[in-house]
C-alpha atoms as a PDB file:
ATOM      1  CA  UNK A   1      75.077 160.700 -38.479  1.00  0.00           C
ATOM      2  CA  UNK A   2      77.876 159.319 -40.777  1.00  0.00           C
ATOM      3  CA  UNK A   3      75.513 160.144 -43.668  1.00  0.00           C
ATOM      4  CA  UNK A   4      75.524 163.752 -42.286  1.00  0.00           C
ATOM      5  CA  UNK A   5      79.190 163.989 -41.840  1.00  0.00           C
ATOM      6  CA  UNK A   6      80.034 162.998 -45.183  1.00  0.00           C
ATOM      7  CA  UNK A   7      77.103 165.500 -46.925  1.00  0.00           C
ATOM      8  CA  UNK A   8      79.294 168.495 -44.886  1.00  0.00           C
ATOM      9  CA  UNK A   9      82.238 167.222 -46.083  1.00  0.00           C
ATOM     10  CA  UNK A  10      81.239 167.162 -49.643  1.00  0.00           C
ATOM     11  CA  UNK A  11      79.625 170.807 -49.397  1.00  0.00           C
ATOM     12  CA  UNK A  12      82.746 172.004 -47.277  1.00  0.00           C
ATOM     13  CA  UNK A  13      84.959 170.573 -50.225  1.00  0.00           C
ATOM     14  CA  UNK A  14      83.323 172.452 -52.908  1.00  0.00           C
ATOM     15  CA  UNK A  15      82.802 175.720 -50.998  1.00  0.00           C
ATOM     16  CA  UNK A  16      86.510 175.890 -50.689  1.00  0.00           C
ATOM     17  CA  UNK A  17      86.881 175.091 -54.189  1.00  0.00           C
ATOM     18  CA  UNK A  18      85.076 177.844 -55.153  1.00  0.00           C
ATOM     19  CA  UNK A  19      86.735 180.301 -52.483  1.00  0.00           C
ATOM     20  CA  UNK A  20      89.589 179.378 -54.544  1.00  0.00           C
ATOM     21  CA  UNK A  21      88.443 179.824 -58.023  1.00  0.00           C
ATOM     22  CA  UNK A  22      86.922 183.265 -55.987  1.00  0.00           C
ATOM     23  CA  UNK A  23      90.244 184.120 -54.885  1.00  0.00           C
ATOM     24  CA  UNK A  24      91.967 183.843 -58.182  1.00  0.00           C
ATOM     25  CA  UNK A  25      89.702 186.595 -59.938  1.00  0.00           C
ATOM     26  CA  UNK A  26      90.002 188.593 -56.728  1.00  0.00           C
ATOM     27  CA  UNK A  27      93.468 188.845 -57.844  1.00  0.00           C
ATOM     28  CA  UNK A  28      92.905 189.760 -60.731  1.00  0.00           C
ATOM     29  CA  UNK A  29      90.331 192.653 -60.550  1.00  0.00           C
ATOM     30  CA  UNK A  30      90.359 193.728 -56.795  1.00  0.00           C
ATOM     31  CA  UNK A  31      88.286 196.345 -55.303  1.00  0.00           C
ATOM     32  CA  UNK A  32      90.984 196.173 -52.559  1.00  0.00           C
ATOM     33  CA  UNK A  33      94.924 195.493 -53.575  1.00  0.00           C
ATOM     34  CA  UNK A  34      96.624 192.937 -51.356  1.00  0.00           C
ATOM     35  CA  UNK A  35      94.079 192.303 -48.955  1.00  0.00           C
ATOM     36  CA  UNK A  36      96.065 189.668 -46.002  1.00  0.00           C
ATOM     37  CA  UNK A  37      95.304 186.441 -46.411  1.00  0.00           C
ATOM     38  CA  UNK A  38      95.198 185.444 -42.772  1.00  0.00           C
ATOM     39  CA  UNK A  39      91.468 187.174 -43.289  1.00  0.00           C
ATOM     40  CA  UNK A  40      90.211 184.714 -45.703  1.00  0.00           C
ATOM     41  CA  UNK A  41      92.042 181.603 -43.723  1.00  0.00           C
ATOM     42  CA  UNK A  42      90.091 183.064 -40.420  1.00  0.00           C
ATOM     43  CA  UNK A  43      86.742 183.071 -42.292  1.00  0.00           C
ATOM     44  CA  UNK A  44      87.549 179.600 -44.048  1.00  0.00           C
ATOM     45  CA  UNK A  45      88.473 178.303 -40.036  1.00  0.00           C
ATOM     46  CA  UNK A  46      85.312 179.874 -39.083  1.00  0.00           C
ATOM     47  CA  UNK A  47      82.975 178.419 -42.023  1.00  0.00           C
ATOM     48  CA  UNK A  48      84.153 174.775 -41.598  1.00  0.00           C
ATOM     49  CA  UNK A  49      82.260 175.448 -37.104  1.00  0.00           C
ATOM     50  CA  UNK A  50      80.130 177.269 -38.132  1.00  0.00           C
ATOM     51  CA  UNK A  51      78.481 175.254 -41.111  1.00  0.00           C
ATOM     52  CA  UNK A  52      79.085 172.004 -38.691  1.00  0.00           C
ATOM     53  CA  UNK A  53      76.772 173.888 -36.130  1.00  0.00           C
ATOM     54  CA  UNK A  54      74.205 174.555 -39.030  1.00  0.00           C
ATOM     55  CA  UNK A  55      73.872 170.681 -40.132  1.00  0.00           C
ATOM     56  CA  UNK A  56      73.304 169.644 -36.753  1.00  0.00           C
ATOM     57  CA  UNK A  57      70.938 172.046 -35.579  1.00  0.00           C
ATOM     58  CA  UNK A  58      68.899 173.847 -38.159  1.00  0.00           C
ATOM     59  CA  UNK A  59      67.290 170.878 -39.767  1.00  0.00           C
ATOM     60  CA  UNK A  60      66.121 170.082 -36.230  1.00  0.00           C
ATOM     61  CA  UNK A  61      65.136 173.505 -35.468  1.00  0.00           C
ATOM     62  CA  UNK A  62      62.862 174.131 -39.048  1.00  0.00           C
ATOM     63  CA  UNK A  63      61.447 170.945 -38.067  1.00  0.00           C
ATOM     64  CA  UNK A  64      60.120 171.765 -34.469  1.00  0.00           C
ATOM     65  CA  UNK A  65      59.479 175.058 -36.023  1.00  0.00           C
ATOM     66  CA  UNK A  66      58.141 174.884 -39.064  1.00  0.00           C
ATOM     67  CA  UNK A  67      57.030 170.979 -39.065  1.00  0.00           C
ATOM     68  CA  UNK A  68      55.279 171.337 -35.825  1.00  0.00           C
ATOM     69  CA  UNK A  69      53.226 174.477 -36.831  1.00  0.00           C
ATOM     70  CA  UNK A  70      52.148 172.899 -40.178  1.00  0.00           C
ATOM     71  CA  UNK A  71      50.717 169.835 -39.024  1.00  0.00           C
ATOM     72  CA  UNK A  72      48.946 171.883 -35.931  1.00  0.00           C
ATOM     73  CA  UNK A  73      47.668 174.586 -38.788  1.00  0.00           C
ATOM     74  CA  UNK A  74      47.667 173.095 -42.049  1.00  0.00           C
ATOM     75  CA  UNK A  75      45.686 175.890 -43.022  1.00  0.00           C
ATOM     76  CA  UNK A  76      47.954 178.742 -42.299  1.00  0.00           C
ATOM     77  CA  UNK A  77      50.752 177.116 -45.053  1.00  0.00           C
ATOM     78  CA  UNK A  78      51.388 177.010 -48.612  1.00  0.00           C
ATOM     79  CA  UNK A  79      48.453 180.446 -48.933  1.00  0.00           C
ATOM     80  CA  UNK A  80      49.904 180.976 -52.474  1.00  0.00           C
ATOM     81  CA  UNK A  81      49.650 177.623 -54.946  1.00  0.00           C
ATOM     82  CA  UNK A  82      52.712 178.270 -57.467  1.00  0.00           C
ATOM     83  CA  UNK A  83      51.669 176.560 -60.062  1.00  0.00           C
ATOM     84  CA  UNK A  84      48.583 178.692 -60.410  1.00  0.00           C
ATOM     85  CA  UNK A  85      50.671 181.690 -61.455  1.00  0.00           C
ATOM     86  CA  UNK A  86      53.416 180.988 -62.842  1.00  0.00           C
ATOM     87  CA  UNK A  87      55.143 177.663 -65.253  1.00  0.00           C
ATOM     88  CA  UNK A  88      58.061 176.528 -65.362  1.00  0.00           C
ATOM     89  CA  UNK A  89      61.485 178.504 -64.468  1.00  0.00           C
ATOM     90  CA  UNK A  90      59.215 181.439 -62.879  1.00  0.00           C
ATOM     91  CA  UNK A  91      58.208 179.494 -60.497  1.00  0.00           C
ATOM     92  CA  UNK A  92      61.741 179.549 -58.979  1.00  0.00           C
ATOM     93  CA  UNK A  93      61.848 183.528 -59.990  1.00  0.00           C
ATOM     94  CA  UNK A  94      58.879 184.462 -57.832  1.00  0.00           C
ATOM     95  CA  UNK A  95      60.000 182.728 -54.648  1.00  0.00           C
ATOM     96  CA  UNK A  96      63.509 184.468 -55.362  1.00  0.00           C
ATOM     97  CA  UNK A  97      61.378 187.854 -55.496  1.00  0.00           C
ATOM     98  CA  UNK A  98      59.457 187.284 -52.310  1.00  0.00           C
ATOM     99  CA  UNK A  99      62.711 185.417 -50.393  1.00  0.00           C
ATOM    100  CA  UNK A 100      64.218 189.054 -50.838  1.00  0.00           C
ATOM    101  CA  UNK A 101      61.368 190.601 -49.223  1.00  0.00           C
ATOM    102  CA  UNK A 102      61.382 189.020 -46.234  1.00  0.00           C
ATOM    103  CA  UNK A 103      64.980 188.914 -46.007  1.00  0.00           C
ATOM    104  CA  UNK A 104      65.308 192.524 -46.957  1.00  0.00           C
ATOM    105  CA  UNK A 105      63.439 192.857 -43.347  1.00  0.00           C
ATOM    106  CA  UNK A 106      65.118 190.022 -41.319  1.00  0.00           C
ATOM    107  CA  UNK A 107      68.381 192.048 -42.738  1.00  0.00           C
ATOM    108  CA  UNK A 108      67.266 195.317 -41.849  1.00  0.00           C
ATOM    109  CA  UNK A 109      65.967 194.602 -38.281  1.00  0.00           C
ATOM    110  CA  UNK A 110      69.383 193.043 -37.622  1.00  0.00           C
ATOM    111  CA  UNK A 111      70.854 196.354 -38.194  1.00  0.00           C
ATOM    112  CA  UNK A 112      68.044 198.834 -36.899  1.00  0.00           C
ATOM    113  CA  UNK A 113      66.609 197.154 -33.938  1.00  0.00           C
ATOM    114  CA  UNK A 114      69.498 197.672 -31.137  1.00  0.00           C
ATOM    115  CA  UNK A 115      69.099 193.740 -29.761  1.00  0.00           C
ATOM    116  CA  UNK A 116      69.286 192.432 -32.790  1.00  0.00           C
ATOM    117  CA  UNK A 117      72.791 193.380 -33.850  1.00  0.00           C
ATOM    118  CA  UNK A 118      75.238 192.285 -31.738  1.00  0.00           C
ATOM    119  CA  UNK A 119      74.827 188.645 -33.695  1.00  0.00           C
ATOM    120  CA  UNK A 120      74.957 190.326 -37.139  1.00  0.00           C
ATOM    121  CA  UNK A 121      78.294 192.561 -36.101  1.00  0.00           C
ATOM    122  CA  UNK A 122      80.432 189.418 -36.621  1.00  0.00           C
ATOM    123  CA  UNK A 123      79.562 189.886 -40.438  1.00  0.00           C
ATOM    124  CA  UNK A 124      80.639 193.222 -40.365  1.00  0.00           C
ATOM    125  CA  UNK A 125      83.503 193.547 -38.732  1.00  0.00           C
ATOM    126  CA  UNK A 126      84.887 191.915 -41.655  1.00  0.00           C
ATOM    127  CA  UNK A 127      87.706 194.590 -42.583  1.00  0.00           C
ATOM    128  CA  UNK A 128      88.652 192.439 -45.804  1.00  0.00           C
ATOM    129  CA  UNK A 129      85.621 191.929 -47.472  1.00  0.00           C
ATOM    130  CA  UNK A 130      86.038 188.736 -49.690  1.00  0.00           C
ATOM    131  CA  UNK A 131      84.288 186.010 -50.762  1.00  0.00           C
ATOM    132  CA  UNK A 132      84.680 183.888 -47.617  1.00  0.00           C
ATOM    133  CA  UNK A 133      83.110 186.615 -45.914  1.00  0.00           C
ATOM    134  CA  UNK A 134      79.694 185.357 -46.873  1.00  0.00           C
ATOM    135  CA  UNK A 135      79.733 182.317 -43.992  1.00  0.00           C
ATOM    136  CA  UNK A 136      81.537 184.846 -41.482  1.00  0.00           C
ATOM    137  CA  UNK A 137      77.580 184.582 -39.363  1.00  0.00           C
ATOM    138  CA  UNK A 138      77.490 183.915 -36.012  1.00  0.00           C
ATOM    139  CA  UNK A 139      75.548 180.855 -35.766  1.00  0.00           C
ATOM    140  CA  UNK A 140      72.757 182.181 -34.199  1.00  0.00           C
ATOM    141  CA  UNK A 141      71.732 183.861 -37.387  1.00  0.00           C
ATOM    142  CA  UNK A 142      70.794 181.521 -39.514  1.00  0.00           C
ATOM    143  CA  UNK A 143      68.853 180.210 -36.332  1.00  0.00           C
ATOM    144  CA  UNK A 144      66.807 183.769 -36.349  1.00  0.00           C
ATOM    145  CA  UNK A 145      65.993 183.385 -40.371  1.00  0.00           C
ATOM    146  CA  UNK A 146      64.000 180.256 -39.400  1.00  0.00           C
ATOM    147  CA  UNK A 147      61.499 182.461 -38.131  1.00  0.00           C
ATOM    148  CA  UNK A 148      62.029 185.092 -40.049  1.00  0.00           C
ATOM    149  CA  UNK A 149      62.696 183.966 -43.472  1.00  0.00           C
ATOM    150  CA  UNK A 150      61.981 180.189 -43.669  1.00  0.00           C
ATOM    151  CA  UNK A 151      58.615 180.249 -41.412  1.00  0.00           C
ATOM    152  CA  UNK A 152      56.989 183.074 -43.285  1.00  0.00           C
ATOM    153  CA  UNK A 153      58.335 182.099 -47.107  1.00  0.00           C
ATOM    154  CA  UNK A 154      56.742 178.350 -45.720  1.00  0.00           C
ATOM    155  CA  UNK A 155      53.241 179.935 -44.807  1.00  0.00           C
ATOM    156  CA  UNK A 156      53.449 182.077 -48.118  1.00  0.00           C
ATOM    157  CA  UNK A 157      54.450 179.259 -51.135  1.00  0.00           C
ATOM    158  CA  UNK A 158      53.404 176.228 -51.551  1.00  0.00           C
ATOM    159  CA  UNK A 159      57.037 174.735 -52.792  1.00  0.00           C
ATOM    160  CA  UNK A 160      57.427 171.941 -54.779  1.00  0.00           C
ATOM    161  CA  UNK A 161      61.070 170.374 -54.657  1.00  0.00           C
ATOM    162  CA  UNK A 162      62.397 171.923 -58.073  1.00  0.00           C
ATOM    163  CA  UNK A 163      61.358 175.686 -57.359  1.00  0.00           C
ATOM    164  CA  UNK A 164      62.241 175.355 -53.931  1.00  0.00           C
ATOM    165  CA  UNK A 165      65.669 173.317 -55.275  1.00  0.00           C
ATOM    166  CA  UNK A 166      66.465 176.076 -57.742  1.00  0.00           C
ATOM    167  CA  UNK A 167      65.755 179.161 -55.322  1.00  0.00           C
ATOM    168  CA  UNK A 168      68.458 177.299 -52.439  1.00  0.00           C
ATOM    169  CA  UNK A 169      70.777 176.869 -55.438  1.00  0.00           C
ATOM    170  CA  UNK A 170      70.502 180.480 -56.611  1.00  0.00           C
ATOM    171  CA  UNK A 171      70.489 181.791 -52.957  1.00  0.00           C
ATOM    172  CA  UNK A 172      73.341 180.044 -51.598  1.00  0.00           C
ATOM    173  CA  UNK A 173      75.668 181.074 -54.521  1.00  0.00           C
ATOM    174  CA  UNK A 174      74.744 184.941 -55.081  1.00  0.00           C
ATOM    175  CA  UNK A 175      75.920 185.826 -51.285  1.00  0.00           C
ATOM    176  CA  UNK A 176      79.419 183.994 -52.663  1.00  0.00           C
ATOM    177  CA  UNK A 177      79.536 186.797 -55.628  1.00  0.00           C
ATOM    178  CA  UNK A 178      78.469 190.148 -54.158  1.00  0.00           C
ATOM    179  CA  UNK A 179      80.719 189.606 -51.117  1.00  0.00           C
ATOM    180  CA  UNK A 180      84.104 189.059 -53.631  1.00  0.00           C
ATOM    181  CA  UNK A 181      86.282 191.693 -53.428  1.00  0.00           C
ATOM    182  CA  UNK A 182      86.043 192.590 -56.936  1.00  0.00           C
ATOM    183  CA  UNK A 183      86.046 196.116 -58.422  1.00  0.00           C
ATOM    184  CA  UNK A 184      82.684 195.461 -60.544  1.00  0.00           C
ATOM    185  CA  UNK A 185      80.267 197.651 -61.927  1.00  0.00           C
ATOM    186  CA  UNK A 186      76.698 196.514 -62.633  1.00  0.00           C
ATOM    187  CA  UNK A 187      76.085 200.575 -63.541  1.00  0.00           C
ATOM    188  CA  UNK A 188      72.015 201.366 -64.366  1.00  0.00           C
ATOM    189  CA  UNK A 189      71.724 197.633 -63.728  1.00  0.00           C
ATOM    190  CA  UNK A 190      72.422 198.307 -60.072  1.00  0.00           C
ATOM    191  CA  UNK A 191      69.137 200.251 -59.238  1.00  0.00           C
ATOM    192  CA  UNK A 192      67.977 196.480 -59.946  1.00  0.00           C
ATOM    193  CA  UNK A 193      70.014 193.732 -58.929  1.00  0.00           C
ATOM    194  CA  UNK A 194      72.976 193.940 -56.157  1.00  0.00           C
ATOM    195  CA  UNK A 195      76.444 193.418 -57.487  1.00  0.00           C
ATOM    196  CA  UNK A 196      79.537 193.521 -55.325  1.00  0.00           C
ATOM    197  CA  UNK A 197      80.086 197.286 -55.653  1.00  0.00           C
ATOM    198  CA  UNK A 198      76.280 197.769 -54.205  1.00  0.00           C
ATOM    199  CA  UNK A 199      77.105 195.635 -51.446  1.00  0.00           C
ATOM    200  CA  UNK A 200      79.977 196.566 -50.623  1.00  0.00           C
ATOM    201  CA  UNK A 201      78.476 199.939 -49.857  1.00  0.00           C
ATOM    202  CA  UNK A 202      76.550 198.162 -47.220  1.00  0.00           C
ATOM    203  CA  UNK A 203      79.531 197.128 -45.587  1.00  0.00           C
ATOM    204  CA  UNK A 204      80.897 200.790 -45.782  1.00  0.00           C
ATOM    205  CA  UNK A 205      82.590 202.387 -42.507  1.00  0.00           C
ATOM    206  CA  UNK A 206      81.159 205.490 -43.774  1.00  0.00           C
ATOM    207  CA  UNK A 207      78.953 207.400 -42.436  1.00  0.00           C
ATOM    208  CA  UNK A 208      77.061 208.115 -45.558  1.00  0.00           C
ATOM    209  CA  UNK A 209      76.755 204.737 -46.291  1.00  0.00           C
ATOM    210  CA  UNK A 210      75.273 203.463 -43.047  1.00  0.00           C
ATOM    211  CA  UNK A 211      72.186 200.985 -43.366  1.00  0.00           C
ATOM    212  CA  UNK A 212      71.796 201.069 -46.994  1.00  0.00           C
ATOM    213  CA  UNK A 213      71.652 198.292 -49.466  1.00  0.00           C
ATOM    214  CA  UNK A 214      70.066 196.006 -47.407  1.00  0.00           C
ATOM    215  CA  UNK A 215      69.032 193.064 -50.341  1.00  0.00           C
ATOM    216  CA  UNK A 216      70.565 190.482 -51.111  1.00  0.00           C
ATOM    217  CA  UNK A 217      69.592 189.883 -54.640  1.00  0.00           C
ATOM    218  CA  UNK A 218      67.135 192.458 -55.782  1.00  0.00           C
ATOM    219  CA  UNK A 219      67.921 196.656 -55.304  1.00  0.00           C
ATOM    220  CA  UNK A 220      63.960 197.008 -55.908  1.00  0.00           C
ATOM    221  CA  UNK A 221      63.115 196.962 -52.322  1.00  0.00           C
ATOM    222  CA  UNK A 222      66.101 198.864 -51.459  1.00  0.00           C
ATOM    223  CA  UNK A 223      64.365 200.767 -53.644  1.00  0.00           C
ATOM    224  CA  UNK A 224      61.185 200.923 -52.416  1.00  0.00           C
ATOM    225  CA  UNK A 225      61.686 201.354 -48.693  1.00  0.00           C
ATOM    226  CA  UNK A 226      64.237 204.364 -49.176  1.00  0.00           C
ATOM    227  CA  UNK A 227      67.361 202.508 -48.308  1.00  0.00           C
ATOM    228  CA  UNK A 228      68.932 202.368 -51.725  1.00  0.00           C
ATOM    229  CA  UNK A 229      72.459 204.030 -51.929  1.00  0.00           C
ATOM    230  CA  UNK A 230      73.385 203.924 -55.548  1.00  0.00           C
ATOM    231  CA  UNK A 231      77.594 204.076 -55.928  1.00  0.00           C
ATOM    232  CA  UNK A 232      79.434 206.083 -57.758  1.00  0.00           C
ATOM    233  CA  UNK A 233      81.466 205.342 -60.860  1.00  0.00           C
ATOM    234  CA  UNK A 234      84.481 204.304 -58.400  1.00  0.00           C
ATOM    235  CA  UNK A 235      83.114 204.275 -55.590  1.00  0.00           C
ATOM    236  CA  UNK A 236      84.692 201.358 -53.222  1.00  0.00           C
ATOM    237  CA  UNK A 237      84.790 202.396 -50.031  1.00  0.00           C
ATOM    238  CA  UNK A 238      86.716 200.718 -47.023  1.00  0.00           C
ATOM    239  CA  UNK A 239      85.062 198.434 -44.738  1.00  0.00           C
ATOM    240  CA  UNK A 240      84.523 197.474 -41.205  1.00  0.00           C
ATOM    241  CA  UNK A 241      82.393 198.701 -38.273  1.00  0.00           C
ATOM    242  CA  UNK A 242      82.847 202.336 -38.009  1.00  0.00           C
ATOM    243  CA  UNK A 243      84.172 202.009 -34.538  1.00  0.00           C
ATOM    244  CA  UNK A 244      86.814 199.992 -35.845  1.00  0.00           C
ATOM    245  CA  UNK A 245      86.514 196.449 -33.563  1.00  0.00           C
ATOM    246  CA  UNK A 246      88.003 193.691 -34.806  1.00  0.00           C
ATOM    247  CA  UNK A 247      87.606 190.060 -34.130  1.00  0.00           C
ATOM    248  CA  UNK A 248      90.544 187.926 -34.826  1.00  0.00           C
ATOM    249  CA  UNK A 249      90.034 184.797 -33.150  1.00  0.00           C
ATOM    250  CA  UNK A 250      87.085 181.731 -33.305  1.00  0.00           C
ATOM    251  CA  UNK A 251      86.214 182.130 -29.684  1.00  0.00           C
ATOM    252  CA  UNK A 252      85.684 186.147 -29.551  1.00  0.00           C
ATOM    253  CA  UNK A 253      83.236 185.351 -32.991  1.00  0.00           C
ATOM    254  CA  UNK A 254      81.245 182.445 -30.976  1.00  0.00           C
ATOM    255  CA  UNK A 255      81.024 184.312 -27.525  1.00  0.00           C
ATOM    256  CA  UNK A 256      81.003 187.905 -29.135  1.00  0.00           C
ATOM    257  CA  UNK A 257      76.646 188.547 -29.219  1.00  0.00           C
ATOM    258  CA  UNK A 258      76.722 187.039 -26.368  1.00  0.00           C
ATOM    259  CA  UNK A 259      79.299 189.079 -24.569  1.00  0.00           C
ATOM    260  CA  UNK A 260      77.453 192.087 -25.560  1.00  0.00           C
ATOM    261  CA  UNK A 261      73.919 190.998 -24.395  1.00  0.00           C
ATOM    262  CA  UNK A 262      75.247 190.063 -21.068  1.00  0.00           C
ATOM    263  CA  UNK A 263      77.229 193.547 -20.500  1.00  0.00           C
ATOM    264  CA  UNK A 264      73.757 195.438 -20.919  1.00  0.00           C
ATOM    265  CA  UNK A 265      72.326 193.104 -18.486  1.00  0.00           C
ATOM    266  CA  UNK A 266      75.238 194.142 -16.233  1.00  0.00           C
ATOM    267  CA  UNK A 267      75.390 197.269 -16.532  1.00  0.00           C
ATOM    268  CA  UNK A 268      71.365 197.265 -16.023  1.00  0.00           C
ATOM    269  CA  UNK A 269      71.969 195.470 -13.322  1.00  0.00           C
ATOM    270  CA  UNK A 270      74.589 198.084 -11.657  1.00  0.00           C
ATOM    271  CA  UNK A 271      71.688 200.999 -12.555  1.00  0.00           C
ATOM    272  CA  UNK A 272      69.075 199.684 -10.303  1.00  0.00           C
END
């Protein structure tokens, strides 16, 4: 457990170190002028629980999930061998490609399937989008892309540790960059790879731009699945939910799925 404590001290250390470095060339070229900074302190608050929750839990979780299931069917992991397609640094590229897939989907369900996003409004409510917006998840989420993501990436790849290594590394940083509130242009590049203009659309309040941009690195299956919304030349929209809630404190962001699950129940309840 001490071991454990001092790894999320270490990572919590350097994520606010780059928040910081984040927060200096927000300044510099914002999408937003003079965002408040009590919205990145909330989010920082909020990381520091919310990451804490992640250490303890997940690794036990992927392990009754995932662990269990492998050793009961061996067969039904690792269906694609790695190293018979692809060498060296490609390796890592493909299981970036195919991570976006099924996240692209885990992602899109969250916002299309009605009981599925009251957990991912949290995120979204965000009216400051920043770079310490990427941790602002409730904690169940990352709970949900065990099964979503991590189960079915696990029955697709066989992953050695350097591709797997090098996809974490490139997948835990990117969500850092396309969240900054930066007024940045990737142009023709967009209809490829997401930039913080593209996602920022995704966190639009407008109407236009509802449920669009759903990947996180690639635009391709944006793309292909008739979701891409491709910005305009300065196009930076505001953000927020639409009906304009807000959530200002740490307990409304832990209770607030949960809030909203049990007032259908209620009001269910009340109907019959």
């Amino acid at each position: 457990m001490l071991e454990l404590l001092r790894n999320y001290a270490w990572a919590m250390g350097q994520l606010l170190l780059i928040f910081a470095g984040f927060a200096l060339v927000e300044r510099l070229l914002p999408a937003e002028r003079a965002q408040p900074l009590r919205a990145s302190w909330f989010n920082a608050e909020y990381m520091l629980l919310y990451q804490l929750i992640n250490l303890l839990a997940l690794p036990l979780l992927t392990a009754l999930v995932v662990g269990r299931l492998r050793d009961a069917y061996p067969g039904a992991f690792g269906l694609i061998h790695v190293d018979r397609f692809f060498v060296g640094a490609w390796k890592a590229v493909a299981v970036l490609v195919v991570y976006d897939f099924f996240y692209y989907w885990f992602h899109r369900l969250q916002h299309e399937w009605r009981i599925l996003w009251p957990q991912h409004q949290l995120h979204h409510s965000e009216e400051s989008l920043n770079a310490t917006t990427t941790f602002r998840h409730h904690w169940l989420e990352d709970m949900l892309r065990v099964f979503f993501v991590i189960l079915p990436m696990s029955m697709a790849f066989d992953l050695g540790p350097a591709e797997a290594g090098a996809a974490v590394f490139v997948i835990g940083l990117w969500p850092v960059f396309i969240h900054a509130n930066l007024r940045l242009s990737f142009g023709p590049l967009s209809r490829v790879i997401s930039g913080p203009q593209v996602h920022r659309i995704h966190h639009s309040r407008e109407p236009q731009h509802l449920n669009r941009n759903y990947a996180a690195l690639l635009t391709l299956w944006d793309q292909v699945f008739g979701t891409y919304y491709h910005p305009g030349l300065d196009e930076y929209p505001r953000t927020g939910l639409a009906s304009g809630e807000r959530v200002t404190t740490i307990a409304q962001a832990m209770w607030l799925p949960f809030g909203i699950w049990f007032g259908w129940v209620r009001r269910r309840g009340r109907q019959a």
